[in-house]
PDB file of N, CA and C in Angstrom:
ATOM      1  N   UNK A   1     127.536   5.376 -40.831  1.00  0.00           N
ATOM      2  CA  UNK A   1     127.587   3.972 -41.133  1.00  0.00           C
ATOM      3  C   UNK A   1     128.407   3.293 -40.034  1.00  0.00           C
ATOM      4  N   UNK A   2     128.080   2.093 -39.475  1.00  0.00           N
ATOM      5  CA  UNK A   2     128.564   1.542 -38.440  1.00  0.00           C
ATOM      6  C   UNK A   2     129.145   0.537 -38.895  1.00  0.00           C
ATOM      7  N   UNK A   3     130.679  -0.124 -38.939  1.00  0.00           N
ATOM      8  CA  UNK A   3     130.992  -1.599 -39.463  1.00  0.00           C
ATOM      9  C   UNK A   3     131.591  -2.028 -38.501  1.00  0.00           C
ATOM     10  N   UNK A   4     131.474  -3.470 -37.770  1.00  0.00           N
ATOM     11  CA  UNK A   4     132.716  -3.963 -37.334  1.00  0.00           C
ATOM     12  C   UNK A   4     133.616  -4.318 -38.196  1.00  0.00           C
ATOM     13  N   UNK A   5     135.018  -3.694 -37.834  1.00  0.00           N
ATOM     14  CA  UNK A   5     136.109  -3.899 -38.849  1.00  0.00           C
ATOM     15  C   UNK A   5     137.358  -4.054 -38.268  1.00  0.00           C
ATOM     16  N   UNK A   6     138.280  -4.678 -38.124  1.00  0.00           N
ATOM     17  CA  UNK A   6     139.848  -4.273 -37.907  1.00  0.00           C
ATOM     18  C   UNK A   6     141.032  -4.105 -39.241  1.00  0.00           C
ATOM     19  N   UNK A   7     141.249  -2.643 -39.078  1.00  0.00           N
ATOM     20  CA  UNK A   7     142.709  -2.585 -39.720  1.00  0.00           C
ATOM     21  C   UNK A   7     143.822  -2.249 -39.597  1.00  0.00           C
ATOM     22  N   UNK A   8     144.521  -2.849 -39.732  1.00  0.00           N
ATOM     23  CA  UNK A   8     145.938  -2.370 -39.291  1.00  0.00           C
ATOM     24  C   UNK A   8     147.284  -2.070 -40.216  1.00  0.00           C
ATOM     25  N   UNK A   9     147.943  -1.317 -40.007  1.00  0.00           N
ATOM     26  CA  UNK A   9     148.787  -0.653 -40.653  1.00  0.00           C
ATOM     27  C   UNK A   9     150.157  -0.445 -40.114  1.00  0.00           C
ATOM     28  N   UNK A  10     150.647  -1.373 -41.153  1.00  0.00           N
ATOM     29  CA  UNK A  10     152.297  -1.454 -41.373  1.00  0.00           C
ATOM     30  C   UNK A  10     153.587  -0.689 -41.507  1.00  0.00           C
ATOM     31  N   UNK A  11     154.344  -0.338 -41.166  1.00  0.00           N
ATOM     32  CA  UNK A  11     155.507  -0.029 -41.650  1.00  0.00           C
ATOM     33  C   UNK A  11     156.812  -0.406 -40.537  1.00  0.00           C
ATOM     34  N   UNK A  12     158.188  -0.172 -40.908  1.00  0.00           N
ATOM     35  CA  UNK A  12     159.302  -0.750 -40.683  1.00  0.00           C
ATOM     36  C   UNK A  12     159.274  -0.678 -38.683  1.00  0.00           C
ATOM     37  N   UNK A  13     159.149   0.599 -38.336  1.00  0.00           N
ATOM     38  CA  UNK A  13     158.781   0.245 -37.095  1.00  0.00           C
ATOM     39  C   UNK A  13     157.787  -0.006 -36.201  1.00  0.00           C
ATOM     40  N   UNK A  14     156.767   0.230 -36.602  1.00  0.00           N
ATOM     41  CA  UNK A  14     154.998   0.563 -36.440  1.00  0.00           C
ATOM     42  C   UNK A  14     155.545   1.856 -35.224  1.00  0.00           C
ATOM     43  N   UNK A  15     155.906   2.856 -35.741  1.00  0.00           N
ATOM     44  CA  UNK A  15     155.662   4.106 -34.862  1.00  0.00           C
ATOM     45  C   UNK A  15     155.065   5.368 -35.396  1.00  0.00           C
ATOM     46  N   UNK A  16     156.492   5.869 -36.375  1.00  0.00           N
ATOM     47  CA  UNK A  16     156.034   7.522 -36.777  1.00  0.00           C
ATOM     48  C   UNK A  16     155.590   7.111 -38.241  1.00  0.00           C
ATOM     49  N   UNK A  17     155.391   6.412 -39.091  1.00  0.00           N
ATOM     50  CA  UNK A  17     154.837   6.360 -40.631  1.00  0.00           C
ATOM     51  C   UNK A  17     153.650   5.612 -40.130  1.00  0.00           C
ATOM     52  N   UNK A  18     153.360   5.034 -39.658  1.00  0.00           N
ATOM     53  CA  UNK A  18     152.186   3.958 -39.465  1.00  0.00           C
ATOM     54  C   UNK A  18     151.096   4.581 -38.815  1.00  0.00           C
ATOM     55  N   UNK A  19     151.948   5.098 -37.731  1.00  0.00           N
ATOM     56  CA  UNK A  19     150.966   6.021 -36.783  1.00  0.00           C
ATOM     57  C   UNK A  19     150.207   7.268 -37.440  1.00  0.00           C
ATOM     58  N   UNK A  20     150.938   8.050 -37.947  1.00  0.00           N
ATOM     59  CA  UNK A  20     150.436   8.680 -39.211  1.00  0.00           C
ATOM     60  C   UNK A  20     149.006   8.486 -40.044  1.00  0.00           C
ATOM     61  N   UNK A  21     149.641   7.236 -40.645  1.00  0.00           N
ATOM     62  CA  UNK A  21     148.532   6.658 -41.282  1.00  0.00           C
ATOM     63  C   UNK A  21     147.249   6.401 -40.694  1.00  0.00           C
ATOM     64  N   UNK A  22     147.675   5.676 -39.629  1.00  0.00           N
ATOM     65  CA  UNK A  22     146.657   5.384 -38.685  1.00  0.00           C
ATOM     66  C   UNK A  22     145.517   6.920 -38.468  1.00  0.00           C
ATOM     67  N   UNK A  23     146.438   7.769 -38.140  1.00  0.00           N
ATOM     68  CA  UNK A  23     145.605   8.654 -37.721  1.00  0.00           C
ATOM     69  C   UNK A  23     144.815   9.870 -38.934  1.00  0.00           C
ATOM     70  N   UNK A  24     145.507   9.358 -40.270  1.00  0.00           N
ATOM     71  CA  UNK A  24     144.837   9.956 -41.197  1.00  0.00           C
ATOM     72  C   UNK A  24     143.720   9.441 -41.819  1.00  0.00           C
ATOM     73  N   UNK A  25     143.747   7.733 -41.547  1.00  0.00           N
ATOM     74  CA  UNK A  25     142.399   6.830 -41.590  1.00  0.00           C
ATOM     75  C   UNK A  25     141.279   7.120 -41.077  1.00  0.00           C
ATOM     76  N   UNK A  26     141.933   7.423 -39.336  1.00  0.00           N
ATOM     77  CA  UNK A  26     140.564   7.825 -38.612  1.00  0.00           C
ATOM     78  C   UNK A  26     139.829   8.660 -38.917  1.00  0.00           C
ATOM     79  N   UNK A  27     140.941   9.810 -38.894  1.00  0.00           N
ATOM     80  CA  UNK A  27     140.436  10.935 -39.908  1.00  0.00           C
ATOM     81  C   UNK A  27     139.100  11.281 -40.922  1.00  0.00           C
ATOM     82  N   UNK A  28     139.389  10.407 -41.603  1.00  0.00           N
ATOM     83  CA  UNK A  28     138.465  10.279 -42.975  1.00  0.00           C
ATOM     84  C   UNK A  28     137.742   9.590 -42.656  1.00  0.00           C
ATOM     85  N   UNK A  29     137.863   8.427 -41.625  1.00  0.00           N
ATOM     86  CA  UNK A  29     136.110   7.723 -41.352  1.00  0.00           C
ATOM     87  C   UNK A  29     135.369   8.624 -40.077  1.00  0.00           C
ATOM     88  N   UNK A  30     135.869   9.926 -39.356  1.00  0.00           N
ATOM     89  CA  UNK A  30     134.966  10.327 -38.794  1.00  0.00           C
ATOM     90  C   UNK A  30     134.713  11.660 -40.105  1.00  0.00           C
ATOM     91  N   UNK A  31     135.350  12.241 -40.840  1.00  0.00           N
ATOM     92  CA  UNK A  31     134.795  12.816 -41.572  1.00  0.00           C
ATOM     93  C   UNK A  31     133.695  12.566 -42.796  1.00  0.00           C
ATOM     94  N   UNK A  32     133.589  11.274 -42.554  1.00  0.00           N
ATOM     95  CA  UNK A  32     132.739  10.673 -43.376  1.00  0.00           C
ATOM     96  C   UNK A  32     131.415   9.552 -42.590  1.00  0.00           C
ATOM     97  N   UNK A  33     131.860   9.903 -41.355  1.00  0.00           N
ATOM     98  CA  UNK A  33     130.718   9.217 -40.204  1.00  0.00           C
ATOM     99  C   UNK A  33     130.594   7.921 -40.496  1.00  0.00           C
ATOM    100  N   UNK A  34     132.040   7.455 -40.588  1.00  0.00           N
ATOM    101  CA  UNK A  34     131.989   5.920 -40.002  1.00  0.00           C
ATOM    102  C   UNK A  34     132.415   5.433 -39.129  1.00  0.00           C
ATOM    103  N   UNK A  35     131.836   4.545 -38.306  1.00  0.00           N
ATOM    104  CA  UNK A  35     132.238   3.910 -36.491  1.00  0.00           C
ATOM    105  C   UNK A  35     132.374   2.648 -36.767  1.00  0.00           C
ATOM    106  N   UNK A  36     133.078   2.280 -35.665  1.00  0.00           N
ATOM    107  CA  UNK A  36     132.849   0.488 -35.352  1.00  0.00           C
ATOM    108  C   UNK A  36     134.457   0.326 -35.913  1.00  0.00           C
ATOM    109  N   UNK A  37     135.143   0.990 -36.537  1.00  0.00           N
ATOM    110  CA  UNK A  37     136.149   0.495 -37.446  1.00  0.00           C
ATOM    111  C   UNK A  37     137.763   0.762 -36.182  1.00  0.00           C
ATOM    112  N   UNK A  38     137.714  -0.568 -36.326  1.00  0.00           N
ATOM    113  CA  UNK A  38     139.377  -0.364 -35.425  1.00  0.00           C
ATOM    114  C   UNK A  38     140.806  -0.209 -36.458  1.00  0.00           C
ATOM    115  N   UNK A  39     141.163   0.877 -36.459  1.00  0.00           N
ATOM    116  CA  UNK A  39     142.696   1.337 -36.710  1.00  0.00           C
ATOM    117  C   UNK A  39     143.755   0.977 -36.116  1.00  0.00           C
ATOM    118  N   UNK A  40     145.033   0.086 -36.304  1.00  0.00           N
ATOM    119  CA  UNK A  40     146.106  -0.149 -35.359  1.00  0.00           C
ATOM    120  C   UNK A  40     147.025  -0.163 -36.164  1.00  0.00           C
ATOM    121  N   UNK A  41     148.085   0.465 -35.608  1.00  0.00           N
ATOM    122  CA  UNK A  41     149.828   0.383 -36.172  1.00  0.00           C
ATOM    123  C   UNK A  41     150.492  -0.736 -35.585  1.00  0.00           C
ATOM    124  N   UNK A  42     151.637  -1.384 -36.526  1.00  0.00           N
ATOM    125  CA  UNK A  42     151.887  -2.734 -35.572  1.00  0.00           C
ATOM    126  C   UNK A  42     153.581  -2.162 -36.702  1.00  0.00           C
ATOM    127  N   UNK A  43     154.577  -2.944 -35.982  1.00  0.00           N
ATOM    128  CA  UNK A  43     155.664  -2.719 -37.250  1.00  0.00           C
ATOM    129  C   UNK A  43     155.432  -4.151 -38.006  1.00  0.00           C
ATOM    130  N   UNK A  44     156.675  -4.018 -39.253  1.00  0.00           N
ATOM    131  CA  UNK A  44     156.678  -5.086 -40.057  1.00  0.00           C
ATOM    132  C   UNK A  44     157.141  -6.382 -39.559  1.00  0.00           C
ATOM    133  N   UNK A  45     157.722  -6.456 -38.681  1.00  0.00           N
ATOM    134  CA  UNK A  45     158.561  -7.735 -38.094  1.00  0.00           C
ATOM    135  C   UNK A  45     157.514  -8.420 -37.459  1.00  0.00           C
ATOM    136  N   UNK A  46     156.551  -8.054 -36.453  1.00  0.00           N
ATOM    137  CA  UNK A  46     155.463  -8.745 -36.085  1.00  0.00           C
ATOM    138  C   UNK A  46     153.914  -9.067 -37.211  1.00  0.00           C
ATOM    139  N   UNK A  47     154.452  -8.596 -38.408  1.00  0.00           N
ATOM    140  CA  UNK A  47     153.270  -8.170 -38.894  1.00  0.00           C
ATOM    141  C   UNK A  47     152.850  -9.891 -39.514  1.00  0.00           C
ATOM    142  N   UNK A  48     153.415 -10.899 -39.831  1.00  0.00           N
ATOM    143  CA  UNK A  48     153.093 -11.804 -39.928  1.00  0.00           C
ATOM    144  C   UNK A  48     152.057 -12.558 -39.054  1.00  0.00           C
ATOM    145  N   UNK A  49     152.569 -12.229 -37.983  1.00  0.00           N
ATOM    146  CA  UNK A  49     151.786 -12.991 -36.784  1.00  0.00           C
ATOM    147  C   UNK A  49     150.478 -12.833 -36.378  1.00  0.00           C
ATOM    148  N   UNK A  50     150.317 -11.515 -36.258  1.00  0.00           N
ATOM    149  CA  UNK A  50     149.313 -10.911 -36.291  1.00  0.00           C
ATOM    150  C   UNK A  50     147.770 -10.270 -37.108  1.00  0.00           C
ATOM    151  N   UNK A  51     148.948 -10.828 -38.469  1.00  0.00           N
ATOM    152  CA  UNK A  51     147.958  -9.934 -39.677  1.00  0.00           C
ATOM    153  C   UNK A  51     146.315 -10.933 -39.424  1.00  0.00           C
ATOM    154  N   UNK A  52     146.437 -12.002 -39.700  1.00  0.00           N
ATOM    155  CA  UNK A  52     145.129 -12.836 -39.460  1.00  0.00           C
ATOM    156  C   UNK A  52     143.916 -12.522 -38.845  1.00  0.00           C
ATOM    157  N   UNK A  53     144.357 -11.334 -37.900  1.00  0.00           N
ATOM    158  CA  UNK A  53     143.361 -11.036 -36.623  1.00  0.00           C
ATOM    159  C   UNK A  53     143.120  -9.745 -37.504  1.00  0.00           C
ATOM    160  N   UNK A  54     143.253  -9.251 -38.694  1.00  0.00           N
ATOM    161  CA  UNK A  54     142.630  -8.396 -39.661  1.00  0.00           C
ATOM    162  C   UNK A  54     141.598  -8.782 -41.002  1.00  0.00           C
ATOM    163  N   UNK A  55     141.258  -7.180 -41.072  1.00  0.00           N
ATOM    164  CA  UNK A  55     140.421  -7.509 -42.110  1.00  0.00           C
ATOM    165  C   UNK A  55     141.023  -6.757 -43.456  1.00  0.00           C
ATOM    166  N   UNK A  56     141.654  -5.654 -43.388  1.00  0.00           N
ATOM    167  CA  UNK A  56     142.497  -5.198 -44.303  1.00  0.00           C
ATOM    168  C   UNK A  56     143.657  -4.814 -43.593  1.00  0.00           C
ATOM    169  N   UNK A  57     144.625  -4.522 -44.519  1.00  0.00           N
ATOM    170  CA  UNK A  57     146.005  -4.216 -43.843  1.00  0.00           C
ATOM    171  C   UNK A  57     146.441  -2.759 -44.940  1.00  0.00           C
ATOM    172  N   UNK A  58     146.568  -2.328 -44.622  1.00  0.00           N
ATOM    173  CA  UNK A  58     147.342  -1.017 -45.530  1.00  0.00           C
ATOM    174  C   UNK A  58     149.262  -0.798 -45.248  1.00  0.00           C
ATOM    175  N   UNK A  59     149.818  -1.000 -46.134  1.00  0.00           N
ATOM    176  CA  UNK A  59     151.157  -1.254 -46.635  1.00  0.00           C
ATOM    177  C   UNK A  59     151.991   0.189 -46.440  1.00  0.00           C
ATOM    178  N   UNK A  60     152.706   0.200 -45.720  1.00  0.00           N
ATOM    179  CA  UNK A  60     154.040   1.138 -46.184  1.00  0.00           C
ATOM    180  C   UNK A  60     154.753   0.666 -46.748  1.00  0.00           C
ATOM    181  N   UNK A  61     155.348  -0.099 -47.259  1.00  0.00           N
ATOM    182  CA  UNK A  61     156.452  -1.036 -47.693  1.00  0.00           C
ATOM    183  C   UNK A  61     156.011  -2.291 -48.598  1.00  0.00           C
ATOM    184  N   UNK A  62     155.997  -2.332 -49.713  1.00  0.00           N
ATOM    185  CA  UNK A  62     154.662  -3.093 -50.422  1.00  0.00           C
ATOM    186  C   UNK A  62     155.236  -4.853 -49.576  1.00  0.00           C
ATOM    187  N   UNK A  63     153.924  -5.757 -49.762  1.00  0.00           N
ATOM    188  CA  UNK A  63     154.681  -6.823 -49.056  1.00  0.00           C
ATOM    189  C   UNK A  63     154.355  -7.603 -49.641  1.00  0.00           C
ATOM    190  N   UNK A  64     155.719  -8.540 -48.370  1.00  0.00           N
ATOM    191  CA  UNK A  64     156.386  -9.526 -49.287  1.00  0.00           C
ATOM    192  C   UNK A  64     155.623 -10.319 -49.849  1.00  0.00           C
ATOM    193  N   UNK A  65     156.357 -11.379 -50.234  1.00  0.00           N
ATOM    194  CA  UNK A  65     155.140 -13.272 -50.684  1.00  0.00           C
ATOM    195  C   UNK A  65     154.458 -13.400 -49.710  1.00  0.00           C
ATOM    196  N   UNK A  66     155.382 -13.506 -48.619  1.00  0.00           N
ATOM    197  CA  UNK A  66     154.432 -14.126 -47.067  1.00  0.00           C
ATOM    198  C   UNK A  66     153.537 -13.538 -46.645  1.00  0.00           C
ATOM    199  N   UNK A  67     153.860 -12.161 -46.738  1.00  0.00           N
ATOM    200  CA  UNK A  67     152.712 -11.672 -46.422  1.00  0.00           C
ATOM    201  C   UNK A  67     151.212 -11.273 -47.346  1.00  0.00           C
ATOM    202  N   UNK A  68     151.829 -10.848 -48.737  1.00  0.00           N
ATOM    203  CA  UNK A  68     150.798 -11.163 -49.747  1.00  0.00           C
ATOM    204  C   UNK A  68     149.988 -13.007 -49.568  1.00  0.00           C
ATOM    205  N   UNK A  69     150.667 -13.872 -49.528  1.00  0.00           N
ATOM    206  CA  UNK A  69     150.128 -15.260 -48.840  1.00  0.00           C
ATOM    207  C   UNK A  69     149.108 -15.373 -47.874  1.00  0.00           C
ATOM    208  N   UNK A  70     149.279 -14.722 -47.117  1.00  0.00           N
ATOM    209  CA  UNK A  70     148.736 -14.624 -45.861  1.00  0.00           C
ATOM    210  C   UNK A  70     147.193 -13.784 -46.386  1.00  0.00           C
ATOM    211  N   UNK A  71     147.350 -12.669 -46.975  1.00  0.00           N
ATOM    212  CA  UNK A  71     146.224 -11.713 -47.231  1.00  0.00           C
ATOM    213  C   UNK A  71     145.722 -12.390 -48.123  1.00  0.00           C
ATOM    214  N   UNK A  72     145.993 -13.045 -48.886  1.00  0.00           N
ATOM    215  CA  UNK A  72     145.173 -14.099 -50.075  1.00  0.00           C
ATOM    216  C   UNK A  72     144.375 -15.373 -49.283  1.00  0.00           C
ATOM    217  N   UNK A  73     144.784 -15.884 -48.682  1.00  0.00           N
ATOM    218  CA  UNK A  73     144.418 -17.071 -47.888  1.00  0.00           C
ATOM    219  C   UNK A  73     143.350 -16.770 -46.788  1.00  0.00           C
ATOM    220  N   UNK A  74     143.661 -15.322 -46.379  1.00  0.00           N
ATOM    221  CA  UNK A  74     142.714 -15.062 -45.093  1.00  0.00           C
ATOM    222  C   UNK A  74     141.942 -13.882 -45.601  1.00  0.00           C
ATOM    223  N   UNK A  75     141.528 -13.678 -47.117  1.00  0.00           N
ATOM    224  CA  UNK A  75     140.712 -13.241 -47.872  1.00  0.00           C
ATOM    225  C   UNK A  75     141.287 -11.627 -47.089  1.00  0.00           C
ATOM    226  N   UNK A  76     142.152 -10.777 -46.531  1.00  0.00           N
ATOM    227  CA  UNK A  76     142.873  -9.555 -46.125  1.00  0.00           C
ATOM    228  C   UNK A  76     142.651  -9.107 -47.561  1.00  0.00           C
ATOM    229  N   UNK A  77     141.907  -7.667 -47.290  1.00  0.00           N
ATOM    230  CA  UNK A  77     141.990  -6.655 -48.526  1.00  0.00           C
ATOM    231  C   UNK A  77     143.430  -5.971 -47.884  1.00  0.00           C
ATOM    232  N   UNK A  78     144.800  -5.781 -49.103  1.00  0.00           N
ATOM    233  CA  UNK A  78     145.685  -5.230 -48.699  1.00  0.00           C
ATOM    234  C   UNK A  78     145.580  -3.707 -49.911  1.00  0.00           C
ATOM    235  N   UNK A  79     146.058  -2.759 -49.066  1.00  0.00           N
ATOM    236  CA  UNK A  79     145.765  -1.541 -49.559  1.00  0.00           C
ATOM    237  C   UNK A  79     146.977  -0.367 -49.386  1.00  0.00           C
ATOM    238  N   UNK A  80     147.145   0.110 -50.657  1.00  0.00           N
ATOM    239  CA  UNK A  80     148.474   1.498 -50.856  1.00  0.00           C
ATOM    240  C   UNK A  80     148.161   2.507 -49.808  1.00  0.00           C
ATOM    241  N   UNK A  81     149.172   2.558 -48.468  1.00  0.00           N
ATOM    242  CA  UNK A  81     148.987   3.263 -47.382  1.00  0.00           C
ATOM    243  C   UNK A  81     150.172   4.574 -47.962  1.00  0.00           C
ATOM    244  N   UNK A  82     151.350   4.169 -49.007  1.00  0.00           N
ATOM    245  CA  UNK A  82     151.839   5.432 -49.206  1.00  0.00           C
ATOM    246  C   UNK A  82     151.055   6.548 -50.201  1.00  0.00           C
ATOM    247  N   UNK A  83     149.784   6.188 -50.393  1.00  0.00           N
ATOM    248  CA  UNK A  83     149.332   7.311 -51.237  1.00  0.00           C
ATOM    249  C   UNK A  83     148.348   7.878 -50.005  1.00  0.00           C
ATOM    250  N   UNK A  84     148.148   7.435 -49.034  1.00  0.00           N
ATOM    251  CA  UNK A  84     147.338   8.005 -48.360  1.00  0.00           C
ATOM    252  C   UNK A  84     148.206   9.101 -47.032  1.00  0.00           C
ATOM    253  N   UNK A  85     149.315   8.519 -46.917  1.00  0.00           N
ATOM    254  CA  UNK A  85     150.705   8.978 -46.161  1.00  0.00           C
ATOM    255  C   UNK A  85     151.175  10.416 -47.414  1.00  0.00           C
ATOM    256  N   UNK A  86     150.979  10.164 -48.385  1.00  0.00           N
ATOM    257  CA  UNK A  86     151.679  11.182 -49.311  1.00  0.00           C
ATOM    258  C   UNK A  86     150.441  12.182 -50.115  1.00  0.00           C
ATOM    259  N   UNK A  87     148.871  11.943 -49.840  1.00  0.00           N
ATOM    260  CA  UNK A  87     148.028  12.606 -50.135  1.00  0.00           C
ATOM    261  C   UNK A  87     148.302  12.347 -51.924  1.00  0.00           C
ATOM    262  N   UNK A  88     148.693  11.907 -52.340  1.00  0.00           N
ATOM    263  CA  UNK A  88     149.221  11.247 -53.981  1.00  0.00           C
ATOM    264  C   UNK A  88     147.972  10.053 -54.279  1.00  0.00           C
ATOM    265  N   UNK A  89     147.325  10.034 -54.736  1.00  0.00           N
ATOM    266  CA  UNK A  89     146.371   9.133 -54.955  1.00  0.00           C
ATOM    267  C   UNK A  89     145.525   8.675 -54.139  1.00  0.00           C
ATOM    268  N   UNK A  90     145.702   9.416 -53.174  1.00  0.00           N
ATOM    269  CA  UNK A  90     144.756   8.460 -51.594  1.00  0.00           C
ATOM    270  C   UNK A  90     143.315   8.670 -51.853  1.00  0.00           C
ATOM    271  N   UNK A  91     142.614   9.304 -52.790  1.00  0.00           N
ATOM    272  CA  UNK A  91     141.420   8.704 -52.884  1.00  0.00           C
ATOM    273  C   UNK A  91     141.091   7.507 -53.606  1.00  0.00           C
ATOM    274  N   UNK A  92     142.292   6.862 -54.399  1.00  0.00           N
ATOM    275  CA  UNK A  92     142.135   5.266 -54.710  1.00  0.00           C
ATOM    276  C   UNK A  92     142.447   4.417 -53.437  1.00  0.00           C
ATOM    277  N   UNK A  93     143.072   4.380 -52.329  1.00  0.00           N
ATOM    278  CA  UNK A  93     143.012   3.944 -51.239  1.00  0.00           C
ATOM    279  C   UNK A  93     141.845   4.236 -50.438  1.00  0.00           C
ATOM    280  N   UNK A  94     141.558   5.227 -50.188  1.00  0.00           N
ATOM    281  CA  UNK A  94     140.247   4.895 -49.441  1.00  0.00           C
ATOM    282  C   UNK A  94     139.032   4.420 -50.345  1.00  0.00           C
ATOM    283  N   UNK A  95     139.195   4.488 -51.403  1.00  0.00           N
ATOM    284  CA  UNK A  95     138.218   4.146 -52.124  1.00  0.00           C
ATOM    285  C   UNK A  95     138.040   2.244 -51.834  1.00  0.00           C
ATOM    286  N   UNK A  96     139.411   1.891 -52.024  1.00  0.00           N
ATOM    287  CA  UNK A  96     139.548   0.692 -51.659  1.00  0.00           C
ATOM    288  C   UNK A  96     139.388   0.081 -50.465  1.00  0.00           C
ATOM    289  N   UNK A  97     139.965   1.310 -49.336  1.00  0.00           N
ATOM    290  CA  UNK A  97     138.980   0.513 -48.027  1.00  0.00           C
ATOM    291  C   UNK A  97     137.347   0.763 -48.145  1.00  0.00           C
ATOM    292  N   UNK A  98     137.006   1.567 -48.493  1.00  0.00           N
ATOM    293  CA  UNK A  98     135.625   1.528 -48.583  1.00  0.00           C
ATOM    294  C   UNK A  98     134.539   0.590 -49.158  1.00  0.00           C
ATOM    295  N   UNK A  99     135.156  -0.148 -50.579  1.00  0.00           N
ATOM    296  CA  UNK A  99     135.052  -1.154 -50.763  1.00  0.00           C
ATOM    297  C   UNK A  99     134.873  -2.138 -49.961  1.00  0.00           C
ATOM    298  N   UNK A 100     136.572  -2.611 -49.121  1.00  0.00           N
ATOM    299  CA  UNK A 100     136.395  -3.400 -48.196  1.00  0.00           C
ATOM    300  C   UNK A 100     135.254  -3.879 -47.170  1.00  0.00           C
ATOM    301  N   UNK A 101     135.308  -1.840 -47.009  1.00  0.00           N
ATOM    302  CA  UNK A 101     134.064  -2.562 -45.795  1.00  0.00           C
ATOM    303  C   UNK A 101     132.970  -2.816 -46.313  1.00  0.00           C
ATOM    304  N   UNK A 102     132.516  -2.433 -47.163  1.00  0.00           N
ATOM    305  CA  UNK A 102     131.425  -2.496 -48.158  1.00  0.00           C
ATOM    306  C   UNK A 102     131.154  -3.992 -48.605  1.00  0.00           C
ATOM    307  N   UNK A 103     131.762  -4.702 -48.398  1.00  0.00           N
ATOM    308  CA  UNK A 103     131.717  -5.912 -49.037  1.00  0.00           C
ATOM    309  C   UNK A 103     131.575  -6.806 -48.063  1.00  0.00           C
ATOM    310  N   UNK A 104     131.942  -6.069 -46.572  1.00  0.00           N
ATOM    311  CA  UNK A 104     132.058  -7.035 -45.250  1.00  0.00           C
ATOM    312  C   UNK A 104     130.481  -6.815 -45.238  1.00  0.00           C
ATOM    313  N   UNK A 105     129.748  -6.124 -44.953  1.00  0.00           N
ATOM    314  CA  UNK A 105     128.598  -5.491 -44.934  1.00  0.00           C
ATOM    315  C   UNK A 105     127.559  -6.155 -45.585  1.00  0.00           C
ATOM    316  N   UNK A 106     128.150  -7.159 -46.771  1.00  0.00           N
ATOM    317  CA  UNK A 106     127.443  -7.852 -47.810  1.00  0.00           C
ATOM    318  C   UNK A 106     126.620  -9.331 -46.948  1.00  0.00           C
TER     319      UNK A 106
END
């Protein structure tokens, strides 16, 4: 399945938890043969600025108003990146990006 997509993924520094994530995302969309989809780690301090230029965002750190604001307004599917970081529920997270893209697709 091919989507254009951008997501990006949060945490306090965007290095070693984010990056992680990042790379356990990719993970699962080439094990599941999906392309087109851009993955990026950014930390939380820039994450305001930037989030807009997404289509979902996946959370280390659940967020704040502003940024819940932001994902409401710019229709951002935001999604539990510590269950996918902790293998603890992460098939309700990808389930939920899958959704996402699923719905871009619409």
């Amino acid at each position: 399945m091919f989507i254009m997509a951008n997501i990006v993924v949060a945490c306090g520094s965007g290095v070693a938890t984010s990056e992680t994530v990042v790379s356990l995302i990719k993970g699962f969309f080439e094990d599941h043969n999906i392309s087109g989809v851009n993955v990026e780690a950014t930390d939380f301090k820039g994450l305001a600025g930037v989030l807009p230029n997404y289509d979902i965002y996946v959370w280390i750190a659940k967020p704040t108003k502003e940024i819940q604001d932001i994902c409401d307004r710019e229709g951002i599917v935001d999604v539990n990146g510590v269950n996918i970081l902790t293998g603890n529920n992460s098939d309700d997270s990808y389930k939920k990006i899958l959704w996402a893209l699923q719905k871009m697709t619409m």
